[in-house]
Protein backbone atom coordinates (compact mmCIF):
# COMPACT_ATOMS: atom_id res chain seq x y z
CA UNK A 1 37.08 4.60 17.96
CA UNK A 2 34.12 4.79 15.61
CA UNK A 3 36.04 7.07 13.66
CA UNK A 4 39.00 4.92 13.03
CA UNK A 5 36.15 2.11 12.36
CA UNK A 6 34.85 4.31 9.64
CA UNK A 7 38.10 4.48 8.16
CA UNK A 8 39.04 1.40 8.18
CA UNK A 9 35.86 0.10 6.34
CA UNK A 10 36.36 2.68 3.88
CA UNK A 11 40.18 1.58 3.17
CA UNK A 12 38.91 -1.72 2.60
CA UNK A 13 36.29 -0.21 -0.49
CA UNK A 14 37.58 -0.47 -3.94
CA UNK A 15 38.88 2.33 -4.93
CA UNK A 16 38.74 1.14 -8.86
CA UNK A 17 36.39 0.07 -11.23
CA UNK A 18 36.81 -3.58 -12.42
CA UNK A 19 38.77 -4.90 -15.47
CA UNK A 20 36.71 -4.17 -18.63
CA UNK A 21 33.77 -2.39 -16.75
CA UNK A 22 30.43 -0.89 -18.84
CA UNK A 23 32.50 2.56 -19.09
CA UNK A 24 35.92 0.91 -21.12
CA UNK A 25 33.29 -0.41 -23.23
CA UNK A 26 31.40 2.86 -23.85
CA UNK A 27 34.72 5.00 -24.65
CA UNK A 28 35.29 2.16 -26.74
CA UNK A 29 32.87 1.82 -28.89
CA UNK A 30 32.58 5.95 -29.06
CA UNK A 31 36.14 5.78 -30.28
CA UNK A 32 35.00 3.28 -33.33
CA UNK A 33 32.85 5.89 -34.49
CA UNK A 34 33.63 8.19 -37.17
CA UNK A 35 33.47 12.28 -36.34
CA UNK A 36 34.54 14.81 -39.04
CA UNK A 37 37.26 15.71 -37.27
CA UNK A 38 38.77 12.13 -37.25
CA UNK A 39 37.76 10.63 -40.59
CA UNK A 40 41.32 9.74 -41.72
CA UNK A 41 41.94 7.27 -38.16
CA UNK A 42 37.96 5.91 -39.29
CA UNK A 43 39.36 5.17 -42.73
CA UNK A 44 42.80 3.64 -41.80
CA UNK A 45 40.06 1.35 -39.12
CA UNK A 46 37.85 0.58 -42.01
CA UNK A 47 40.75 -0.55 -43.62
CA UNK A 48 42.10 -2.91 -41.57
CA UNK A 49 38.98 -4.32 -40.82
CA UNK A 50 38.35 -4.83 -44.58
CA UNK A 51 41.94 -6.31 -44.47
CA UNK A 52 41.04 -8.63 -42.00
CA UNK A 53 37.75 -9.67 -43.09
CA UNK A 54 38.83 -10.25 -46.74
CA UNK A 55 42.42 -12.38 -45.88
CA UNK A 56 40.47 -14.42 -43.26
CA UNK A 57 37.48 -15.05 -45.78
CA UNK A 58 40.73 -15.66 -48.69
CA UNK A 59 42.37 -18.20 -46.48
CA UNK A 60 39.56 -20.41 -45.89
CA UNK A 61 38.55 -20.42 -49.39
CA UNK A 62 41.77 -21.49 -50.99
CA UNK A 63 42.83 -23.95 -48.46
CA UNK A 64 39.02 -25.41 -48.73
CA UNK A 65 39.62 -25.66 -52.81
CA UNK A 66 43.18 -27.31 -52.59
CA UNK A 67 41.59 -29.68 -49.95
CA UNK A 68 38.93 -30.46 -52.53
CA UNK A 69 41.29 -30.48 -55.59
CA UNK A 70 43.41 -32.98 -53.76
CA UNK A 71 40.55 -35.18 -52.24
CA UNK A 72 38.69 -35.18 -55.72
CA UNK A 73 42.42 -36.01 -57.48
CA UNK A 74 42.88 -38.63 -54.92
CA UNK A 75 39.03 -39.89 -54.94
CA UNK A 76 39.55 -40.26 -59.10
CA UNK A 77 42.99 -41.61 -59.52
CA UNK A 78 42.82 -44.41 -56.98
CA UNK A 79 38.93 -45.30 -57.86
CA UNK A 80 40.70 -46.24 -61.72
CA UNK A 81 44.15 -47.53 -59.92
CA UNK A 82 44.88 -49.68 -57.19
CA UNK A 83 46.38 -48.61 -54.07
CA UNK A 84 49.02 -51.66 -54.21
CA UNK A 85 50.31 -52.98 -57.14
CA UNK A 86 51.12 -57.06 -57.76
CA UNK A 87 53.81 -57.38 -60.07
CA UNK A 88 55.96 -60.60 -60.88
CA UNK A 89 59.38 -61.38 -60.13
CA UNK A 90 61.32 -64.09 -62.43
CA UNK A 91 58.43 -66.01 -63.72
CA UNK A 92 55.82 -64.63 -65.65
CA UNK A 93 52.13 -64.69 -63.71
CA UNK A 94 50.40 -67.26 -65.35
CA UNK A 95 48.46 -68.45 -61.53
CA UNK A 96 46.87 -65.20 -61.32
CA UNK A 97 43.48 -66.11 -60.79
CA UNK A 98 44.94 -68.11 -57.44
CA UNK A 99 47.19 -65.28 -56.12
CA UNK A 100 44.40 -62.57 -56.94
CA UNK A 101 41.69 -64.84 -54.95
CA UNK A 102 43.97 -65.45 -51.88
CA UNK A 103 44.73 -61.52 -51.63
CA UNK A 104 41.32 -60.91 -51.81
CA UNK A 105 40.26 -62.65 -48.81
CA UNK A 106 42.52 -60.32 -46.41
CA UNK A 107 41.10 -58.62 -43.71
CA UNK A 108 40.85 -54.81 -45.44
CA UNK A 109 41.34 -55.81 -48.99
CA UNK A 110 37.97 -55.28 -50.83
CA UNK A 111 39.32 -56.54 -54.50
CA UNK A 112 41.96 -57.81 -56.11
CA UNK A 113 42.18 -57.42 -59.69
CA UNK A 114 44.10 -59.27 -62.59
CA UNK A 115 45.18 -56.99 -65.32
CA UNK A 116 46.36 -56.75 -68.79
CA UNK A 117 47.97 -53.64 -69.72
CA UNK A 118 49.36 -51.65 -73.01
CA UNK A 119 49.42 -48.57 -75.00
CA UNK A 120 47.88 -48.23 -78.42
CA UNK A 121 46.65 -45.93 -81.16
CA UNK A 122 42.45 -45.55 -80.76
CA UNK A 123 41.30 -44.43 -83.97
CA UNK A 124 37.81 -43.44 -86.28
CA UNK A 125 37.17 -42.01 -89.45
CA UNK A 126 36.94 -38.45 -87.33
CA UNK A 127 40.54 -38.64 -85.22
CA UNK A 128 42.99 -41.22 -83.59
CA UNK A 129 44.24 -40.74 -80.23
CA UNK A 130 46.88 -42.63 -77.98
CA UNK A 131 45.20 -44.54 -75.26
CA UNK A 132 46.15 -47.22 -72.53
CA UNK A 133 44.42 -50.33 -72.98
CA UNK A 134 43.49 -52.53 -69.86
CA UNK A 135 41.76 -55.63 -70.14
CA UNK A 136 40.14 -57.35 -67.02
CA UNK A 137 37.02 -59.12 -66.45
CA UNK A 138 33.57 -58.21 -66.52
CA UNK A 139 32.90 -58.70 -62.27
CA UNK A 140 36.24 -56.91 -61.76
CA UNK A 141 35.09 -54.12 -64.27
CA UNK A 142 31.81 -53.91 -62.09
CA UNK A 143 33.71 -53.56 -58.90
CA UNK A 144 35.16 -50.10 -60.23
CA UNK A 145 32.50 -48.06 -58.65
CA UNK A 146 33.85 -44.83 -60.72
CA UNK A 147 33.01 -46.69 -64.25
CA UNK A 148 30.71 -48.66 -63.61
CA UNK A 149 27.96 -46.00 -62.04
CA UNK A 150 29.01 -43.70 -64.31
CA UNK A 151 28.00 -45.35 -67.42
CA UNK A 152 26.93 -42.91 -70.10
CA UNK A 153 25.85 -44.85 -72.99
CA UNK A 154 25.58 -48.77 -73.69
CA UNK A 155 25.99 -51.47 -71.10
CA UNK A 156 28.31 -53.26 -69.75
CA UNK A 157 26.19 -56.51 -69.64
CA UNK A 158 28.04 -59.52 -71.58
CA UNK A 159 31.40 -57.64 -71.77
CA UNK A 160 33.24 -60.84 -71.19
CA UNK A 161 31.42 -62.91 -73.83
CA UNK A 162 31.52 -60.05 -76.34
CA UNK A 163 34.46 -58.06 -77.89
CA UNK A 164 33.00 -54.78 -77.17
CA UNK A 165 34.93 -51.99 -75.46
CA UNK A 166 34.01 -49.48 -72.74
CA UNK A 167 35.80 -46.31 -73.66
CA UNK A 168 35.77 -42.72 -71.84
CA UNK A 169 33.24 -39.77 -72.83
CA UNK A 170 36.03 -37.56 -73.70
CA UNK A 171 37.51 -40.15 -76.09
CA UNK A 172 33.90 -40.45 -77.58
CA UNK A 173 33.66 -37.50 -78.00
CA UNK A 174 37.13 -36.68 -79.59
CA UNK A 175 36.41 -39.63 -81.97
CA UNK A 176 32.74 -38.85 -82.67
CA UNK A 177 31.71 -42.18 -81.49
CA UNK A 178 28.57 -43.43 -79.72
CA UNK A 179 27.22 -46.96 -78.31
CA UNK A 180 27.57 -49.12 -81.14
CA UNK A 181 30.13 -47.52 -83.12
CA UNK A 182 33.61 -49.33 -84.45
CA UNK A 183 36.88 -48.29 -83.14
CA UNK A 184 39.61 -49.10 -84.66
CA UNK A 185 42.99 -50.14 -82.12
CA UNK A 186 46.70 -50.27 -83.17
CA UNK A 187 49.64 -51.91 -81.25
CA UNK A 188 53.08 -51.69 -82.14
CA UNK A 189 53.88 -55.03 -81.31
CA UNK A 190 51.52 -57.32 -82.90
CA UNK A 191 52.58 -60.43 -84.77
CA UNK A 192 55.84 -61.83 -85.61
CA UNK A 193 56.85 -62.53 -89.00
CA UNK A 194 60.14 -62.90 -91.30
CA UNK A 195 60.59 -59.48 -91.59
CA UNK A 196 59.50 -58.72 -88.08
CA UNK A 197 57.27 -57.60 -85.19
CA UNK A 198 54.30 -56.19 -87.42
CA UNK A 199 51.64 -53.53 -86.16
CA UNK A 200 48.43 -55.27 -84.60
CA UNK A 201 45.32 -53.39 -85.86
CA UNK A 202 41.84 -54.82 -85.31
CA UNK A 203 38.19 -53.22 -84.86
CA UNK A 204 36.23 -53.34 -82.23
CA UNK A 205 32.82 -52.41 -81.56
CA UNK A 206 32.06 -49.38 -78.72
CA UNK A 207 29.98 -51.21 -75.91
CA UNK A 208 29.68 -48.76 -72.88
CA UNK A 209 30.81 -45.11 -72.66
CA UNK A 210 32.10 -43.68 -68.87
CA UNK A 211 32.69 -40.57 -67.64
CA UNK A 212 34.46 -40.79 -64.60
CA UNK A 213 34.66 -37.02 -64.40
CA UNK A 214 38.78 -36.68 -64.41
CA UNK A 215 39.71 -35.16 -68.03
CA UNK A 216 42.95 -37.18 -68.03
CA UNK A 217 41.25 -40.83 -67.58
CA UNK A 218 38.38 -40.35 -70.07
CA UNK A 219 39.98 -39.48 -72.80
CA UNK A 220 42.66 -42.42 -72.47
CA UNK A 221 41.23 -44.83 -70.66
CA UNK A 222 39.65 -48.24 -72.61
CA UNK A 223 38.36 -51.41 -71.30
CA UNK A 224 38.89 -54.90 -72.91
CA UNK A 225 37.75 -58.06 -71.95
CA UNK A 226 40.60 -59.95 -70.48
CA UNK A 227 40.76 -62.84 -72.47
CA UNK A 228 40.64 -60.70 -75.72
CA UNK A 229 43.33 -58.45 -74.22
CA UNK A 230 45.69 -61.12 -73.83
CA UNK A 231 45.03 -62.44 -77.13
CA UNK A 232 45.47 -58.65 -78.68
CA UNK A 233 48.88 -58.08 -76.64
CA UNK A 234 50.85 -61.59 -76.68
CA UNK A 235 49.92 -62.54 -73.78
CA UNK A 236 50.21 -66.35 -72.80
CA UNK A 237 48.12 -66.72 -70.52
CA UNK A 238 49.32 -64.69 -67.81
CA UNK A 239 48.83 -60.94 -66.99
CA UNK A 240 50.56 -57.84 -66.31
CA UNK A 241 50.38 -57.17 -62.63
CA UNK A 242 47.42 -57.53 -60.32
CA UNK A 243 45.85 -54.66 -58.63
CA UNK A 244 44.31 -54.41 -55.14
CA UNK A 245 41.95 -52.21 -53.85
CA UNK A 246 41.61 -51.81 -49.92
CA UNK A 247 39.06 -50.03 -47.75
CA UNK A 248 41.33 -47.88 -46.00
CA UNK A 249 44.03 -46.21 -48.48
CA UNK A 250 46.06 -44.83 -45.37
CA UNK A 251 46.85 -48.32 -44.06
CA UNK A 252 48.40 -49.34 -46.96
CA UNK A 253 51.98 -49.80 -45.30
CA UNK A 254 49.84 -52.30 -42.99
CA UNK A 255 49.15 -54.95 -45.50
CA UNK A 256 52.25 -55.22 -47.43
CA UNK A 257 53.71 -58.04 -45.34
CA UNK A 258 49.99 -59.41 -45.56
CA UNK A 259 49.58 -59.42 -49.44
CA UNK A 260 53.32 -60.13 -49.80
CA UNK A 261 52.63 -63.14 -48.04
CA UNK A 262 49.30 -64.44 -49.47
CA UNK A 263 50.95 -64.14 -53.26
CA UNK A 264 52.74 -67.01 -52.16
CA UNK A 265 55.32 -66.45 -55.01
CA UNK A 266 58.00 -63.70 -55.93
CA UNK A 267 56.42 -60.66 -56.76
CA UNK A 268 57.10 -56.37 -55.81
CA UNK A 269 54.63 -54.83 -54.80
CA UNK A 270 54.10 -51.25 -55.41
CA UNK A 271 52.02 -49.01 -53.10
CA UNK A 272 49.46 -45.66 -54.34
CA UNK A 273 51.70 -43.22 -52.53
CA UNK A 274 54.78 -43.90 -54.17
CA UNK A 275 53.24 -44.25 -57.60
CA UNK A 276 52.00 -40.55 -57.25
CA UNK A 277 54.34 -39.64 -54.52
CA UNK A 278 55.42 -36.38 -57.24
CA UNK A 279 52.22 -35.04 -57.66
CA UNK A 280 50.85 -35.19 -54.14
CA UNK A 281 54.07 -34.23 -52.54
CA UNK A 282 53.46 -31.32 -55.17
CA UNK A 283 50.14 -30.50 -54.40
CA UNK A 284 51.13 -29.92 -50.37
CA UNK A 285 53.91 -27.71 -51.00
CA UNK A 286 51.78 -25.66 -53.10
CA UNK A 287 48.87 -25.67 -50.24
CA UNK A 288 51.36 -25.01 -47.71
CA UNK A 289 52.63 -22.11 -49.48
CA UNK A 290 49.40 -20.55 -50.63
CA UNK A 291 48.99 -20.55 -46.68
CA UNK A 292 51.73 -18.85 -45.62
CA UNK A 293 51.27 -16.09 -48.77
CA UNK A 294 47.86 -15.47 -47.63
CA UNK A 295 48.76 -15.61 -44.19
CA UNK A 296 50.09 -12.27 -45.15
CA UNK A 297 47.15 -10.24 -45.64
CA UNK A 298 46.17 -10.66 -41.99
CA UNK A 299 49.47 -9.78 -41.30
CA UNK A 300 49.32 -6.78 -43.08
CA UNK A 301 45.64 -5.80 -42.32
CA UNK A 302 46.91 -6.41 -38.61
CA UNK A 303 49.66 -3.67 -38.88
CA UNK A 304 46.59 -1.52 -40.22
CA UNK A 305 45.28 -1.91 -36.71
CA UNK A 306 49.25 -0.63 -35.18
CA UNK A 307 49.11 2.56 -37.11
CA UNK A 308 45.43 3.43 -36.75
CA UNK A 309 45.19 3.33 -32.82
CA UNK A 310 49.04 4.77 -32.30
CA UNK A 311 47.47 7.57 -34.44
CA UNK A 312 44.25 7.14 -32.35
CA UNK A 313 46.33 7.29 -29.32
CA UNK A 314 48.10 10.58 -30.46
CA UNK A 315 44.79 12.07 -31.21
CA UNK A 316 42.79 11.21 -28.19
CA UNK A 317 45.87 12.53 -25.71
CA UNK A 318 43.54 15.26 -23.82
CA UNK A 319 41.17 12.67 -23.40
CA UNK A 320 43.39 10.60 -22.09
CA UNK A 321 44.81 13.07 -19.74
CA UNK A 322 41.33 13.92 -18.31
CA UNK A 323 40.45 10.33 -17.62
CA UNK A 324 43.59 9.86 -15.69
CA UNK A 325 43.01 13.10 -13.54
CA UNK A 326 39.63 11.95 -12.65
CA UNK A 327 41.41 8.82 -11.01
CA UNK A 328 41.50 6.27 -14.23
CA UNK A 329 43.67 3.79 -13.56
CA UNK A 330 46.59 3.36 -16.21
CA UNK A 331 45.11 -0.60 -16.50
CA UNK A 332 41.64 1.18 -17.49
CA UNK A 333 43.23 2.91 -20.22
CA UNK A 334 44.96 0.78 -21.73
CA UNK A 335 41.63 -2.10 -21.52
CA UNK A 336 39.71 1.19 -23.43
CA UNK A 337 42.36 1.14 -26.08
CA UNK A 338 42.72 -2.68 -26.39
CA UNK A 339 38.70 -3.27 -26.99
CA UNK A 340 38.97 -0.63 -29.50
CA UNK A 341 41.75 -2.57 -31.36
CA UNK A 342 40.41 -5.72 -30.42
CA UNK A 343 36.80 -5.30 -31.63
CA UNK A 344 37.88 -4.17 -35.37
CA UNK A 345 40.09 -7.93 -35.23
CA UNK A 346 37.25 -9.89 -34.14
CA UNK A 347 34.45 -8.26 -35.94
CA UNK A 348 36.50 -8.65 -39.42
CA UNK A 349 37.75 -11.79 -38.87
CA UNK A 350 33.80 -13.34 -38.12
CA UNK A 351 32.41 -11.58 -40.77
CA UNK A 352 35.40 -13.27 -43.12
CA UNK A 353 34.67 -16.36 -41.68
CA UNK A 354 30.74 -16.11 -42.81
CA UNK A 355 31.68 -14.65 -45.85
CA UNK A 356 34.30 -17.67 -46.09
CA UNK A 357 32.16 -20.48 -45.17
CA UNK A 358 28.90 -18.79 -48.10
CA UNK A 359 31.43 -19.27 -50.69
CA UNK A 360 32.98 -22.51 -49.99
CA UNK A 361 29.25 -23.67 -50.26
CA UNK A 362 28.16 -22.01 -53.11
CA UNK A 363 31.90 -22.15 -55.00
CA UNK A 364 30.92 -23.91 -58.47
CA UNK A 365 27.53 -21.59 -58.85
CA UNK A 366 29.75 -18.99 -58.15
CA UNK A 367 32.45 -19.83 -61.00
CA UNK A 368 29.57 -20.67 -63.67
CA UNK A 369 28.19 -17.59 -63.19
CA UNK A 370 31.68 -15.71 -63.93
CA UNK A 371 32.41 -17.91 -66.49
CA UNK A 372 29.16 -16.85 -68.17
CA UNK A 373 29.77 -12.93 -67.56
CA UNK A 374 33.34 -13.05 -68.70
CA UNK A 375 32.41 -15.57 -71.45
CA UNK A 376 35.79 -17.14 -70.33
CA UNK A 377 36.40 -21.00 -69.26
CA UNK A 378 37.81 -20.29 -65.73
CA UNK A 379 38.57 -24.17 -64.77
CA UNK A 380 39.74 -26.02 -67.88
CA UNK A 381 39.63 -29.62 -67.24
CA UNK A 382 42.38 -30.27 -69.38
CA UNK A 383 44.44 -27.74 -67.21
CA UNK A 384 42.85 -29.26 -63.86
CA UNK A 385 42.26 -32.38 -64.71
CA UNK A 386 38.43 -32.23 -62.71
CA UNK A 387 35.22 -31.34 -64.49
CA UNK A 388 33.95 -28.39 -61.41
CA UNK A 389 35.67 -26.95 -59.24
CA UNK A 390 35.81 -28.44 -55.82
CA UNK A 391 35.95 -27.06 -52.29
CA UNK A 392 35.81 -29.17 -48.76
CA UNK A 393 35.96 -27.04 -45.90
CA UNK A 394 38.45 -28.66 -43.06
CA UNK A 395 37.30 -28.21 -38.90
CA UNK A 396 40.53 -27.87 -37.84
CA UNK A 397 41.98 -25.87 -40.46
CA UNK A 398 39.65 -23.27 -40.58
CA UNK A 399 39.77 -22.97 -37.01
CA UNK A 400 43.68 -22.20 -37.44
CA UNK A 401 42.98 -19.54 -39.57
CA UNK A 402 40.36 -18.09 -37.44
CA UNK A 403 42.13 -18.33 -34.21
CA UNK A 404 45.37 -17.00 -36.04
CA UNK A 405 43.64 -14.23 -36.93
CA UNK A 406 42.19 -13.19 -33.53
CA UNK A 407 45.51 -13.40 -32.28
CA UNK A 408 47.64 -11.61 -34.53
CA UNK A 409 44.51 -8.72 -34.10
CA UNK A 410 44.73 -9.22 -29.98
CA UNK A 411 48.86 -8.58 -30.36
CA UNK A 412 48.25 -5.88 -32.95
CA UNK A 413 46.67 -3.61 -29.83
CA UNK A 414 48.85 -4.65 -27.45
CA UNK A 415 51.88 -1.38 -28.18
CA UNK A 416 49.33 1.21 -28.98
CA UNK A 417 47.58 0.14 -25.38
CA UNK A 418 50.63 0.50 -23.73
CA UNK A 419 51.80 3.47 -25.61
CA UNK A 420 48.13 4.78 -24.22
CA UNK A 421 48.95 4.03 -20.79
CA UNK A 422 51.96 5.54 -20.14
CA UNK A 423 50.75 9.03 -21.40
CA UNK A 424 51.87 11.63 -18.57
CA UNK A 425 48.72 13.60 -17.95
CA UNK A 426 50.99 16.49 -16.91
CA UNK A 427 52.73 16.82 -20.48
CA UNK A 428 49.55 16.05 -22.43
CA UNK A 429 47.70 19.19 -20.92
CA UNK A 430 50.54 21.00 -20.77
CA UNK A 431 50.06 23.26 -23.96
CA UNK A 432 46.43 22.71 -24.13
C-alpha cells in the first residue's frame, strides 16, 4: 500500500522543466557567442543583427523626415493661403467687406480675408523677377502669423496709409534690396488707350522684408496695400476672392455649407485640399513607398537570421542529440533555438530604435555638419522648398515599425526551431 502511495505521488511530479527555464536561456546565450570553430555562423548573426538594427533605425528616420517635410509644407503653404477660398459667381464682389465680416464670425473660422490678386514683373537696377502681387489690408496682413513674426527688416506699421511693400528675403536678396529701397513693378494690363491695353509700371518703396522660411513664397511673394492694389490692377472696387482661415484645417468639409451660407450671395468656394490635392496626394505615395522599400531591409536582415540558425542547427546536431538523450523535451529544444533567434531580432531592432530616435533629434546638426565635411549643399531649398531639414517622429508609426520588426525576427526562428526539434538523436550520433 505505501508502496503504490509512493508511486503514485511520484507519477504526479513533473517530469519536465518549465517553458523557457534558466537552462534554455544558458544554452542560449552560449550559442550567441563566438568560438573559433564557429566564426562564420557568429558572422552571418552579426550580420543580421546589423541588418536589423540599421533597417529599423532607417525606417524611423525617413518616415520621421517625410512626416516633417509634409507637416512643415503644410504648416507654410496654408499659413500664406487660406484653407477655403471665396470666389464670385456672376457679379463681381464689390460687398466684400460685408461677406468677409459675416464669415468671420463662424464658429471655427479665425479670419476672413479680402484679397486682390495678380502677377507682375518685380524689378531693380540689380535683377527683375516674376512675382504674385496680393494686396490686403494692414490688420489682415497682421493676422498672417508666418509674415508678420517673421519680419526681417522695416515695419509693417502704416502699411495701409503708405505705398510701401512687404516683399520676401529671397526676393531681397535676388534684387539687392533692403528697407527703404525702390522697387520697381510691371503689369501687363495697365491702362487702356487708342492703341491698347498698355504695360502698368510704377515704383514703390520696400517697407518690410519676411522670411517665412519656404524658398518658393519668399522669393515671389509681395504685399500691397489693398486700396493701392486695386488701383494698380483695375480693380473697381471689388476684389479677387476672399480667403478664410479656420482653426482646424481637417474640418474644412464641415463649414462649407456654413460659409456658403453666411456669403449670402453666389460665390464657389474652393477648399486647401483640393487646391494642393497633387502635391500632397504626391507626397503620401512617395512616404508609403519609401515604407514598403525599406521595409525590405528587415526583411532581408530577417532571412539573415533563417540561414544562420539552420546552419546553427546543422552545426550544433551532437549537442542536440545529447540533450535529448538526457530526457530534453523536443519543446525545450526548440525554446533554446528560438531565444537564440529571437534575442539577435530584439536586441537589433532596440538598439535601431535608440539609434533611430538620436538622429531624428539631432537630424539638422547632423546634415550641417556633412554639409561642411563634404563642402556640398545637401538640402537645397530651391529643390525642397524648406530652409532645414525637418523630422517629427510619429507614436504610432514608429511603433509599427518596431513591432514589425520583432515579428518578422520572432517568425524568422520559427523553421530553424522546428527543424531543431525534430532532429532524431539516433541518426545524429550515428557516425559520431
Amino acid at each position: 500500500m505505501m508502496a503504490s502511495a509512493s508511486s503514485g505521488a511520484r507519477s504526479d511530479e513533473p517530469t519536465g522543466t518549465r517553458p523557457f527555464a534558466p537552462f534554455e536561456w544558458m544554452l542560449s546565450l552560449r550559442y550567441l557567442r563566438a568560438r573559433r570553430k564557429e566564426g562564420f555562423i557568429s558572422v552571418i548573426a552579426g550580420f543580421s543583427f546589423l541588418g536589423i538594427m540599421l533597417g529599423v533605425a532607417t525606417l524611423i528616420i525617413v518616415m520621421a523626415v517625410m512626416n516633417g517635410f509634409r507637416q512643415e509644407l503644410l504648416s507654410k503653404i496654408l499659413g500664406l493661403n487660406g484653407h477655403v477660398l471665396v470666389q464670385p459667381l456672376e457679379t463681381p464682389l464689390t460687398d466684400y467687406q460685408a461677406v468677409a465680416d459675416r464669415i468671420a464670425k463662424l464658429n471655427g473660422v479665425r479670419l476672413a480675408v479680402p484679397l486682390v490678386e495678380g502677377q507682375a514683373l518685380a524689378s531693380s537696377q540689380f535683377g527683375a523677377s516674376g512675382v504674385l502681387v496680393r494686396g490686403l489690408t494692414e490688420k489682415d496682413l497682421r493676422g498672417l502669423p508666418s509674415v508678420a513674426h517673421n519680419v526681417r527688416s522695416g515695419t509693417l506699421e502704416g502699411f495701409d496709409t503708405g505705398q510701401g511693400l512687404a516683399i520676401g528675403k529671397r526676393l531681397a536678396d535676388q534684387l539687392s534690396l533692403r528697407a527703404g529701397d525702390n522697387i520697381t513693378l510691371v503689369a501687363p494690363r495697365g491702362a487702356v488707350t487708342p492703341m491698347g491695353t498698355s504695360p502698368r509700371i510704377k515704383v514703390y518703396k520696400v517697407a518690410a522684408i519676411f522670411e517665412v522660411g519656404m524658398s518658393e513664397y519668399d522669393s515671389a511673394f509681395v504685399f500691397m496695400p489693398l486700396p493701392e492694389a486695386q488701383a494698380y490692377f483695375n480693380r473697381n472696387g471689388d476684389v479677387n476672392a476672399i480667403e478664410v482661415y479656420i482653426d482646424k484645417p481637417d474640418d474644412v468639409e464641415e463649414l462649407r455649407g456654413a460659409i456658403q451660407a453666411a456669403a449670402e450671395r453666389p460665390v464657389y468656394l474652393v477648399d486647401w485640399r483640393r487646391r494642393n490635392a497633387t502635391f500632397f496626394n504626391a507626397l503620401q505615395v512617395e512616404r508609403n513607398v519609401m515604407f514598403l522599400i525599406l521595409t525590405l531591409i528587415v526583411l532581408v536582415a530577417a532571412l539573415n537570421i533563417v540561414s544562420g540558425l539552420i546552419m546553427l542547427v546543422k552545426d550544433k546536431g551532437h549537442d542536440i542529440a545529447i540533450l535529448r538523450t538526457m530526457g530534453a523535451t523536443r519543446g525545450a529544444v526548440m525554446r533554446v533555438f528560438l531565444i537564440t533567434g529571437a534575442s539577435i531580432g530584439v536586441v537589433g531592432t532596440l538598439t535601431g530604435l535608440l539609434l533611430g530616435v538620436v538622429v531624428c533629434l539631432n537630424i539638422e546638426r547632423i546634415r550641417q555638419f556633412i554639409s561642411w565635411l563634404t563642402a556640398t549643399e545637401l538640402f537645397s531649398p530651391e529643390l525642397y522648398y524648406l530652409s532645414k531639414l525637418p523630422a517629427e517622429m510619429n507614436f504610432s508609426e514608429t511603433a509599427t515599425v518596431v513591432v514589425m520588426a520583432l515579428v518578422l525576427s520572432l517568425l524568422a526562428t520559427l523553421y530553424p526551431s522546428w527543424r531543431a526539434a525534430r532532429l532524431d538523436p539516433v541518426e545524429a550520433l550515428r557516425y559520431e
